[in-house]
Each structure stands twice: as C-alpha cells, then as structure tokens.
N, C-alpha and C. Protein backbone atom coordinates (compact mmCIF):
# COMPACT_ATOMS: atom_id res chain seq x y z
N UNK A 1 9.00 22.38 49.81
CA UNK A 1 9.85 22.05 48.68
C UNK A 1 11.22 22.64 48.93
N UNK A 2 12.19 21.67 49.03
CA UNK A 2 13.48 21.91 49.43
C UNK A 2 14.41 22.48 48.08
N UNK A 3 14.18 21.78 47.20
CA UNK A 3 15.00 21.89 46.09
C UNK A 3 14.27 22.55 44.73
N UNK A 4 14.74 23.74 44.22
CA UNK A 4 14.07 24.29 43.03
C UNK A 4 14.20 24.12 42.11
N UNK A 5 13.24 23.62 41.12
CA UNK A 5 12.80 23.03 39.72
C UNK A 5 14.73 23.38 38.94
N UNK A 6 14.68 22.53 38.02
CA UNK A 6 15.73 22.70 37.09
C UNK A 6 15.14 23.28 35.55
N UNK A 7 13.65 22.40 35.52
CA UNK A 7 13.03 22.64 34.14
C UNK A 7 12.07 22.96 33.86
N UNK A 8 11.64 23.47 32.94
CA UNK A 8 10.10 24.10 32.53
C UNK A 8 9.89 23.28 30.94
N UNK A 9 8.96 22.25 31.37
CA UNK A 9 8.62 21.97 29.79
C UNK A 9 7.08 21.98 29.33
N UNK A 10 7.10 22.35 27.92
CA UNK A 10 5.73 22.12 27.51
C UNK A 10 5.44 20.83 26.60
N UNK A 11 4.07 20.25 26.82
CA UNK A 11 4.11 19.23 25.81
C UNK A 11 3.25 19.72 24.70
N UNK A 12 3.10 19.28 23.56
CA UNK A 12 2.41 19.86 22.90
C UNK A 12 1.26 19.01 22.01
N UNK A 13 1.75 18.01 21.31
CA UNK A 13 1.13 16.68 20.64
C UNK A 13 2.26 15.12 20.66
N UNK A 14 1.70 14.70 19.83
CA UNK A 14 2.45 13.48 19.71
C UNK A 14 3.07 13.77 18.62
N UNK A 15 4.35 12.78 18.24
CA UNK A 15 5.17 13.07 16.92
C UNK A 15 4.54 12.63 16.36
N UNK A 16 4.08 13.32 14.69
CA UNK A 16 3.32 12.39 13.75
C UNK A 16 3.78 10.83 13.23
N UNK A 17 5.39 10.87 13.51
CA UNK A 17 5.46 9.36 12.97
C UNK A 17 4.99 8.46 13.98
N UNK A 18 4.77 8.94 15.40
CA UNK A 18 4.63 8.05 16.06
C UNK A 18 2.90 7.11 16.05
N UNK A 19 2.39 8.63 15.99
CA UNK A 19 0.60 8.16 15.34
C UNK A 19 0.72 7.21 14.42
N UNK A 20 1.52 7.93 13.64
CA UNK A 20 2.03 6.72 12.06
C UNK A 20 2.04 5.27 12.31
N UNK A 21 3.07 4.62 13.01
CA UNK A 21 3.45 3.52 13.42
C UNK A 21 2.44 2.88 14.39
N UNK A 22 1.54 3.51 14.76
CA UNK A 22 0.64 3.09 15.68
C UNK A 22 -0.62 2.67 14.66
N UNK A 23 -1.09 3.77 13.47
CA UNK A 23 -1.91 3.29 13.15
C UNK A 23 -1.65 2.45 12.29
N UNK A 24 -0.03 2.22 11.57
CA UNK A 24 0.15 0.91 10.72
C UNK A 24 0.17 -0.52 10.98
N UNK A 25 -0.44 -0.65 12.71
CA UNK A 25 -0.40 -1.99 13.29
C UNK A 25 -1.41 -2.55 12.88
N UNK A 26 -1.45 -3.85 12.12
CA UNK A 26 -2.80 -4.56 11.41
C UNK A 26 -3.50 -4.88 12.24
N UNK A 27 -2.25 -5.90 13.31
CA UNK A 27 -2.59 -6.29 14.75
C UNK A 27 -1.68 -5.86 15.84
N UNK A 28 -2.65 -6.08 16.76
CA UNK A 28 -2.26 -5.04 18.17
C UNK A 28 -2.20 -6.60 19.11
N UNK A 29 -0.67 -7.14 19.90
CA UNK A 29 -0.84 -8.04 20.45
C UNK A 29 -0.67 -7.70 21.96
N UNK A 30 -0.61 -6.11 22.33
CA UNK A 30 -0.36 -6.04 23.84
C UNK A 30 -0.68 -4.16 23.95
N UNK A 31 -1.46 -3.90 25.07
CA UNK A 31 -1.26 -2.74 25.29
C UNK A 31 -1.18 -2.36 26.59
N UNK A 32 -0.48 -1.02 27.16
CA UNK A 32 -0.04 -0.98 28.74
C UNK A 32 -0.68 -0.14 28.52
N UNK A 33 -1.24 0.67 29.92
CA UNK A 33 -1.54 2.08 30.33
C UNK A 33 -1.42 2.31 31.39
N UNK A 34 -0.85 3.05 32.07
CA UNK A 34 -0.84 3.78 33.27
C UNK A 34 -2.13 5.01 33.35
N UNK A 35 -3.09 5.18 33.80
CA UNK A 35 -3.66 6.52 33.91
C UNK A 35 -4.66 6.63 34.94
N UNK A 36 -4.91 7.71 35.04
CA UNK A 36 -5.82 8.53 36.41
C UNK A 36 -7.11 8.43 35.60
N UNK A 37 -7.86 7.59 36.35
CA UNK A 37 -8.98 7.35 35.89
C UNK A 37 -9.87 8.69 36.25
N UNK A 38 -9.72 9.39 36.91
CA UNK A 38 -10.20 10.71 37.44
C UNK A 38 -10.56 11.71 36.89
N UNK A 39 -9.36 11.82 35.32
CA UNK A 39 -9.34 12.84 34.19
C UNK A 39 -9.93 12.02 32.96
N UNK A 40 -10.70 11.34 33.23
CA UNK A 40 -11.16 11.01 31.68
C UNK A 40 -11.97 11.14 31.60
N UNK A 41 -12.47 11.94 30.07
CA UNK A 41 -13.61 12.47 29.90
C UNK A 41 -14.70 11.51 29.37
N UNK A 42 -15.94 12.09 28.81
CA UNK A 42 -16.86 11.10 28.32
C UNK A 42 -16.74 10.78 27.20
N UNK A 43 -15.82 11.98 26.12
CA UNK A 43 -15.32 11.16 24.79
C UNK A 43 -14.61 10.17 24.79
N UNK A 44 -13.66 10.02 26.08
CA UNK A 44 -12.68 9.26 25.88
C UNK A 44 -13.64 7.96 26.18
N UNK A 45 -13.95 7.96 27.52
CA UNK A 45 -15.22 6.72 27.89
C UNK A 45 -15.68 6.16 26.24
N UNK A 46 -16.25 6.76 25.73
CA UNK A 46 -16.91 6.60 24.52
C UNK A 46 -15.97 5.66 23.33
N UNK A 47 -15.16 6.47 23.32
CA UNK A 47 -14.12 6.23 21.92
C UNK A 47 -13.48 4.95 22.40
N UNK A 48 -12.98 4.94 23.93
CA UNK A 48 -12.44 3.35 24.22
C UNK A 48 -12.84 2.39 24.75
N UNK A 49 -14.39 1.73 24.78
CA UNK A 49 -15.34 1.73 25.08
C UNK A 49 -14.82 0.51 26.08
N UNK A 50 -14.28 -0.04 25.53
CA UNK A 50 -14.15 -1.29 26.43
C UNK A 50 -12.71 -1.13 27.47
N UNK A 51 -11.89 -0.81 27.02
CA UNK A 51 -10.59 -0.18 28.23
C UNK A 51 -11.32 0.39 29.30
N UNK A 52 -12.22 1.66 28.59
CA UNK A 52 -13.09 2.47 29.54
C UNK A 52 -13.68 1.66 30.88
N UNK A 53 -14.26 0.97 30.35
CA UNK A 53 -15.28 0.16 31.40
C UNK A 53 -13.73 -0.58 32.41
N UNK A 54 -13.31 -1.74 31.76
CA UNK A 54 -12.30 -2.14 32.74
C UNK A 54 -11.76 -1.00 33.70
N UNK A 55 -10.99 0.47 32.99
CA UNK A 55 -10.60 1.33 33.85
C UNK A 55 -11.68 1.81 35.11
N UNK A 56 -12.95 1.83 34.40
CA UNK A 56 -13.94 2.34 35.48
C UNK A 56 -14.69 1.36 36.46
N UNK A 57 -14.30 0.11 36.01
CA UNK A 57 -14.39 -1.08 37.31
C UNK A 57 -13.03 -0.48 38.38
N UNK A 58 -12.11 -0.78 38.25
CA UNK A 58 -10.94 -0.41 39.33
C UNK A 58 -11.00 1.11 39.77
N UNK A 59 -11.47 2.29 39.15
CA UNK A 59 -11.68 3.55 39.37
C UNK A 59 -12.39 3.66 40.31
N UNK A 60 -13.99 2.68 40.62
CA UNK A 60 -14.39 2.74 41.85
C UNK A 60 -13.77 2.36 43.22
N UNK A 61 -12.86 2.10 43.01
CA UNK A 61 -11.86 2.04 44.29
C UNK A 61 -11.37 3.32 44.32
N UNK A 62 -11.38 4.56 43.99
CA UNK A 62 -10.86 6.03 43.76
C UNK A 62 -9.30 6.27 43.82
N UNK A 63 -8.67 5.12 42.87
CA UNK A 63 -7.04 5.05 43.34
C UNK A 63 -7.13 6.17 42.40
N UNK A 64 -5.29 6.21 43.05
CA UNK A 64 -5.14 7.95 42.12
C UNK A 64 -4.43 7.38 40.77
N UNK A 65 -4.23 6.09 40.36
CA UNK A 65 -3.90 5.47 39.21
C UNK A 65 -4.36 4.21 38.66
N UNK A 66 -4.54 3.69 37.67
CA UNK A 66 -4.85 2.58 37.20
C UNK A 66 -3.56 1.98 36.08
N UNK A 67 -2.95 1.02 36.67
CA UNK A 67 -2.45 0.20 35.56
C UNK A 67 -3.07 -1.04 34.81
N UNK A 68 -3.22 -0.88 33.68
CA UNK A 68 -3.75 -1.86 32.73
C UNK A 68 -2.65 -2.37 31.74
N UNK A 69 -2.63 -3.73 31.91
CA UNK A 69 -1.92 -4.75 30.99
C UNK A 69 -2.55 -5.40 30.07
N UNK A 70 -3.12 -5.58 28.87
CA UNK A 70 -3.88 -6.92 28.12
C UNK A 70 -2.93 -7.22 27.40
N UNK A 71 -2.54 -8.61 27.24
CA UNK A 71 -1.77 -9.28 25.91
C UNK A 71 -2.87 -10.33 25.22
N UNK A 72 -2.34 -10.65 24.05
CA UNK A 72 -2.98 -11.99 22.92
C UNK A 72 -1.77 -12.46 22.76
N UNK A 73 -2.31 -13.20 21.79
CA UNK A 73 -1.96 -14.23 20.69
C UNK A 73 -1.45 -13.56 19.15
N UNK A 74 -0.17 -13.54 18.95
CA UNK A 74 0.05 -12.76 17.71
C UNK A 74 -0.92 -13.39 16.73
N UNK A 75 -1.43 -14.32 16.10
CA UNK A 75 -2.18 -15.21 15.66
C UNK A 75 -3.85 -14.52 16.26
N UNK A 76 -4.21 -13.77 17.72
CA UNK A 76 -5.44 -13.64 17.68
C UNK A 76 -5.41 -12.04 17.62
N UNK A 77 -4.66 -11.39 18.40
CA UNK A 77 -4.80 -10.17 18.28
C UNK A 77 -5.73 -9.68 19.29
N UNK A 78 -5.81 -8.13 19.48
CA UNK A 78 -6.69 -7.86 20.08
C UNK A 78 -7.54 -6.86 19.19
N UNK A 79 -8.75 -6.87 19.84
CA UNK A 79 -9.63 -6.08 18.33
C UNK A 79 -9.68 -4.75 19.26
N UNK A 80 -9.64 -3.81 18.26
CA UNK A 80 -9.05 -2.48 18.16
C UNK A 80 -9.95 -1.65 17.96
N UNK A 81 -11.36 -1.63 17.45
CA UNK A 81 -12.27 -0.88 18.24
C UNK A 81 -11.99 0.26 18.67
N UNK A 82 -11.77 1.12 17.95
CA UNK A 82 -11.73 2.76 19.16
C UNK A 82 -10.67 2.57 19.65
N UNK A 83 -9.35 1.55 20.09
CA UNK A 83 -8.49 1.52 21.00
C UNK A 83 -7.64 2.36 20.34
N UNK A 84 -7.40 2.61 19.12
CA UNK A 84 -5.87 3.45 18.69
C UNK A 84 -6.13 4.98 18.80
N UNK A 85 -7.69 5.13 18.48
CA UNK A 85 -8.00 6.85 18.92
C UNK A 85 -8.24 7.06 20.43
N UNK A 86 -8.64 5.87 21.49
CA UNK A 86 -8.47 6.24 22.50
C UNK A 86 -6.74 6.56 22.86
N UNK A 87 -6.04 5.46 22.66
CA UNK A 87 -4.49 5.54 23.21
C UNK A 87 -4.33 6.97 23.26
N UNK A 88 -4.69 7.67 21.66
CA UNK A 88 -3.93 8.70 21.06
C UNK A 88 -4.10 9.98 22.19
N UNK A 89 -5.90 10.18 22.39
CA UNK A 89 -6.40 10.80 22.79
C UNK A 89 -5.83 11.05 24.83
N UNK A 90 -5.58 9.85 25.33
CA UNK A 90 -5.26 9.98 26.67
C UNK A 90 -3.53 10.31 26.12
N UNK A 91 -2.69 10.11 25.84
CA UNK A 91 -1.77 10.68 25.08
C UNK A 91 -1.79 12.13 25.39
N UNK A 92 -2.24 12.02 24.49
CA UNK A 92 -2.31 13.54 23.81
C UNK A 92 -2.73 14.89 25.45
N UNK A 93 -3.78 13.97 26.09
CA UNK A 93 -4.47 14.80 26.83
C UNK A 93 -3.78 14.94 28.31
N UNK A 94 -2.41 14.07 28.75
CA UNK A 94 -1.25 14.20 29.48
C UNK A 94 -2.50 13.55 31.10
N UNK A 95 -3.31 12.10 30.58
CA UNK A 95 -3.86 12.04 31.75
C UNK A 95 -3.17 10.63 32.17
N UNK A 96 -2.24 9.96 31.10
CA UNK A 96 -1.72 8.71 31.48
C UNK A 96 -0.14 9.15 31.42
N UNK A 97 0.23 8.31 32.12
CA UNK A 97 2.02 8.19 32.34
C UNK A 97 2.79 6.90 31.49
N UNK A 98 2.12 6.09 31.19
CA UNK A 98 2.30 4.65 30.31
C UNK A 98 1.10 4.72 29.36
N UNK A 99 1.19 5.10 27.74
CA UNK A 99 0.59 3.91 26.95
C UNK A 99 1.54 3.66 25.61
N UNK A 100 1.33 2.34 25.84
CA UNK A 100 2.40 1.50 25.30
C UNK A 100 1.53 0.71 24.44
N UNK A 101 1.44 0.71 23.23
CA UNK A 101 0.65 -0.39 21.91
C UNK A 101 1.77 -1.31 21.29
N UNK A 102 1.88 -2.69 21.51
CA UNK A 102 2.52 -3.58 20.81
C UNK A 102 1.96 -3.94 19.22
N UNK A 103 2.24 -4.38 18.34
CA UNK A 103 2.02 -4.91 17.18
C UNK A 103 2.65 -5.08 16.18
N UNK A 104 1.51 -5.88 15.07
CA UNK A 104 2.16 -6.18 13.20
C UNK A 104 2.15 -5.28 12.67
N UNK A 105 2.98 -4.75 11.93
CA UNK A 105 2.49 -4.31 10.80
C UNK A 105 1.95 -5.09 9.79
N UNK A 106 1.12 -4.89 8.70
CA UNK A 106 0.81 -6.03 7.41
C UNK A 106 2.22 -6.51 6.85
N UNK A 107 2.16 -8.00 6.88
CA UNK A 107 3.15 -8.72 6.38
C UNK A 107 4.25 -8.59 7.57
N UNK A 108 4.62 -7.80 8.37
CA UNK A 108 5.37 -8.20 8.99
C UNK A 108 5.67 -9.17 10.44
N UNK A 109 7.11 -9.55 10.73
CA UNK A 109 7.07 -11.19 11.70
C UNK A 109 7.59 -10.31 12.90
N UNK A 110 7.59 -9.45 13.00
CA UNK A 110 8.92 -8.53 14.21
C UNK A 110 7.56 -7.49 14.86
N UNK A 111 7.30 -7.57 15.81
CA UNK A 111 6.36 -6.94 16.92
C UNK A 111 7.15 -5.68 17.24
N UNK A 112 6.53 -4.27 16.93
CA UNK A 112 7.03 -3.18 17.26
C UNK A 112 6.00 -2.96 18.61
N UNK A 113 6.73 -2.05 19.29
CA UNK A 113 6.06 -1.22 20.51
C UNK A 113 6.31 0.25 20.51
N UNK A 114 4.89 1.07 20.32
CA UNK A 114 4.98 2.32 20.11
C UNK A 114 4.56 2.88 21.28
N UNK A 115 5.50 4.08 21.54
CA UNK A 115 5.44 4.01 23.27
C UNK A 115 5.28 5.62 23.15
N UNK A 116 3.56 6.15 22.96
CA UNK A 116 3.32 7.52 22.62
C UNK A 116 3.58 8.46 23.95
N UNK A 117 4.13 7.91 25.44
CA UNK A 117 4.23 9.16 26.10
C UNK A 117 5.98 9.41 26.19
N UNK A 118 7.30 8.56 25.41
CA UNK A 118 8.08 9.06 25.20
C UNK A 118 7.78 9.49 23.66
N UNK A 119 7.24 9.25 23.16
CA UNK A 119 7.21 9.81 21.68
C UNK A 119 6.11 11.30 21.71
N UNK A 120 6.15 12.21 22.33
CA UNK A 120 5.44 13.18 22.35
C UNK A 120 6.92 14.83 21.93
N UNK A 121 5.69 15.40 20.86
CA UNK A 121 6.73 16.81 21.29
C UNK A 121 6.99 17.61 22.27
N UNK A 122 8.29 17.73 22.66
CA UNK A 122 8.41 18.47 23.74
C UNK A 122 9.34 19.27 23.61
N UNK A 123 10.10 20.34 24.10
CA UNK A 123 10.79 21.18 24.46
C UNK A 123 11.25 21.77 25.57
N UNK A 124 12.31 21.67 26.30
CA UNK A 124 12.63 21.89 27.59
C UNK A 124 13.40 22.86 28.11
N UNK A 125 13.48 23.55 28.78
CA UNK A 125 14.64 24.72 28.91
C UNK A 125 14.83 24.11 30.50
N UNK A 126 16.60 24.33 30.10
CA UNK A 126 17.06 23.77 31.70
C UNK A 126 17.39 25.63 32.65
N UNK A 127 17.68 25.84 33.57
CA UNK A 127 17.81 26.59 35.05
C UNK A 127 17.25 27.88 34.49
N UNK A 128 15.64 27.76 34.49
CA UNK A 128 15.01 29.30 33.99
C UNK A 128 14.73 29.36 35.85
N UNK A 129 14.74 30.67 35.71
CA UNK A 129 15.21 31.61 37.07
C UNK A 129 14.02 32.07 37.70
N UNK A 130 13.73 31.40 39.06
CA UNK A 130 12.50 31.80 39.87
C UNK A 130 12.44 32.66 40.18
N UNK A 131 11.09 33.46 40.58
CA UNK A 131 10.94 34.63 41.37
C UNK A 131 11.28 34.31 42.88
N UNK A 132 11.16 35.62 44.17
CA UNK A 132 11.33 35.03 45.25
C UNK A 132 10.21 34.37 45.78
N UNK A 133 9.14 33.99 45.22
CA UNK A 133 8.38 33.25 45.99
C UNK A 133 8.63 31.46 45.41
N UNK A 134 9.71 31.48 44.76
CA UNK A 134 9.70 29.95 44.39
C UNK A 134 8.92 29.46 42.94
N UNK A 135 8.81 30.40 42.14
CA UNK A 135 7.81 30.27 40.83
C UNK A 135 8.39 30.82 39.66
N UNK A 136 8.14 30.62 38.71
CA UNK A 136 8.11 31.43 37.31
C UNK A 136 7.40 31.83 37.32
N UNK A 137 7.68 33.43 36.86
CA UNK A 137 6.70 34.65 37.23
C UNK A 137 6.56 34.60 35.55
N UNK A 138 5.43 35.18 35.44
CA UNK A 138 4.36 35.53 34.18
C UNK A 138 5.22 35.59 32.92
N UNK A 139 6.17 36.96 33.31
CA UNK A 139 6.79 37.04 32.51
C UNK A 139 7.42 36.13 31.90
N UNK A 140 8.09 35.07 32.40
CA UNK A 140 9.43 34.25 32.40
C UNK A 140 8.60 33.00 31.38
N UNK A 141 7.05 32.32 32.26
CA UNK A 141 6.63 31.63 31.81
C UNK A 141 6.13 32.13 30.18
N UNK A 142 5.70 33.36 29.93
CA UNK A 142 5.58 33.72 28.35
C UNK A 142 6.56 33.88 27.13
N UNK A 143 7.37 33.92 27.55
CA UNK A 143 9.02 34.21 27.28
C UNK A 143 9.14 32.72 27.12
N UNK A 144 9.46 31.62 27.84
CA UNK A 144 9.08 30.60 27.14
C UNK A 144 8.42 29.42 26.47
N UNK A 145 6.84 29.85 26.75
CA UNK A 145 6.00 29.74 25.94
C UNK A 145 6.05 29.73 24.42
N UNK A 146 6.59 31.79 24.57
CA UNK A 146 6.68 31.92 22.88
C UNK A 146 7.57 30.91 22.30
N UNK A 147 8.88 31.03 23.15
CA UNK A 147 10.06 30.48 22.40
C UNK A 147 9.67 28.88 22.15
N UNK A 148 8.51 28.06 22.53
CA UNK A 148 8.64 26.94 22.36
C UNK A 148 7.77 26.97 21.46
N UNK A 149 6.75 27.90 21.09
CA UNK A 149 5.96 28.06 20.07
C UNK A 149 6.68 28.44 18.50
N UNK A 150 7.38 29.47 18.49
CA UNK A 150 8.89 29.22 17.79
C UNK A 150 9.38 28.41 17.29
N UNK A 151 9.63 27.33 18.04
CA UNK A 151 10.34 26.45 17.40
C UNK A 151 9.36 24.74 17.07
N UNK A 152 7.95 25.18 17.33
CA UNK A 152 7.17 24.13 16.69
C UNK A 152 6.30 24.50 16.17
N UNK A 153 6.66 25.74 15.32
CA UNK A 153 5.81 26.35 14.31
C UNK A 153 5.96 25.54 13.19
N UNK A 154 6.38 24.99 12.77
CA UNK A 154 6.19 24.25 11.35
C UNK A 154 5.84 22.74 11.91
N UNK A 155 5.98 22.42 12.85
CA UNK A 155 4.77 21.13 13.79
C UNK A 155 3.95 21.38 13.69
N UNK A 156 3.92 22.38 14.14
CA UNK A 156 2.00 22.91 14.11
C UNK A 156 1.32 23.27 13.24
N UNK A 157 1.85 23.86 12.12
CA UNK A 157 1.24 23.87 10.92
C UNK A 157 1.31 23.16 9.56
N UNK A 158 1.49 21.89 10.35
CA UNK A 158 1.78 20.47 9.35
C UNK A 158 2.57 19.85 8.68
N UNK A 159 3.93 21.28 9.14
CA UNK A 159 5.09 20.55 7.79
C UNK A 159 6.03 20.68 8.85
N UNK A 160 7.11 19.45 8.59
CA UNK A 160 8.53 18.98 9.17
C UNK A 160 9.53 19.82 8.95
C-alpha cells in the first residue's frame, strides 16, 4: 500500500426516513443489489426467501459478488414478501454495495428509488494520523469511535 488512508468512517444504521420511504412503497417495480453472497446469513436466506435462492443459484459459482436486477410492470409489481426486511437487513449488515428499491407510494404516479447504501448514517473524519506501522493505533481508533458515538446519540436513542 503506497498511499495512506485519508478517512476513518463508521457506519452505523440506516436513516430512519429512508426505512420510511421504503416501507411506504405499495408497489415495488424494480430492485438492484450488489452483494457477497458469502456473508449472508440464514436469517437473511430466510427473510428473503426468494432473492435468497436466485443469489444462491449464482453463489455456487463462488464469485466474490452477485449483481441482481428484477424489474415489473408498474401495473404488476413485484410481490414483496420478506423483500423490504431483507433489503433493510443486508443494508444494515454492510454485506451489499447496491440495494436500490424502486416504487408507488399509495395513490401516487411518480416512481421513487430508495437507495439504502447512500442513505445510511455515517460519520467521517478526514487525515486522522497513523502510527508507524501504517494503522490507527487503539487509541486513535477509540477517540473516534467515541466521538462518532457523540454525535449519534440522539440517533440511537430514537429522537432526531
């Protein structure tokens, strides 16, 4: 490694409006995913039962990624089944790089796309200072730990 990190970030959850907007889709007419079929657990298998299986047809090829595309018919939709607690859950669990949910809201004609791995909380500190072996030493990494804990203390305990 030639060049040393600029940033240290933590992720922490998803923004609640973004869950929001995801679960206000009546219908769901497209969803993307990028993810490592490698890290998914058996809840997730479970909860997305049918993504699951497609992902774990191409997984036996042992790629180190899977991209998945499905679209419909605004008119048919796709049935949703476990799909909005799976999205949330590979989300949340930092094992996909793309998931992307298209949809209605009730009554509405305009297709939103909720795109939960830019919509995640994060916090970043730019040129925190390596040790000489090329790392953030203990210290450095707790130091901003706390400080990101700090400042998503009222995230984390439910209020904005």
């Amino acid at each position: 490694m030639n060049e040393t990190p600029k940033q240290y970030e933590f992720l922490v959850k998803l923004k609640p409006d973004a869950e929001a907007r995801l679960d206000s889709k009546d219908t769901l007419t497209e969803l993307e995913i990028k993810i490592n079929p490698n890290q998914m657990t058996s809840a997730m298998r479970q909860e997305g039962k049918t993504l699951a299986q497609a992902i774990d047809t191409v997984g036996k090829l042992n790629p180190k990624s899977v991209y998945l595309k499905i679209s419909a018919k605004a008119e048919d939709g796709l049935v949703k089944a476990g799909i909005k607690k799976f999205l949330k859950m590979i989300a949340r669990d930092g094992i996909a790089s793309t998931v992307r949910a298209t949809g209605f809201d009730d009554g509405s004609d305009t297709p939103e796309t909720v795109d939960l791995i830019k919509d995640r909380e994060k916090k970043v500190f730019q040129n925190v200072s390596l040790s000489s072996n090329k790392r953030w030493s203990e210290a450095v990494r707790y130091e901003h730990l706390e400080k990101a804990y700090n400042g998503w203390k009222k995230i984390l305990l439910g209020s904005r």
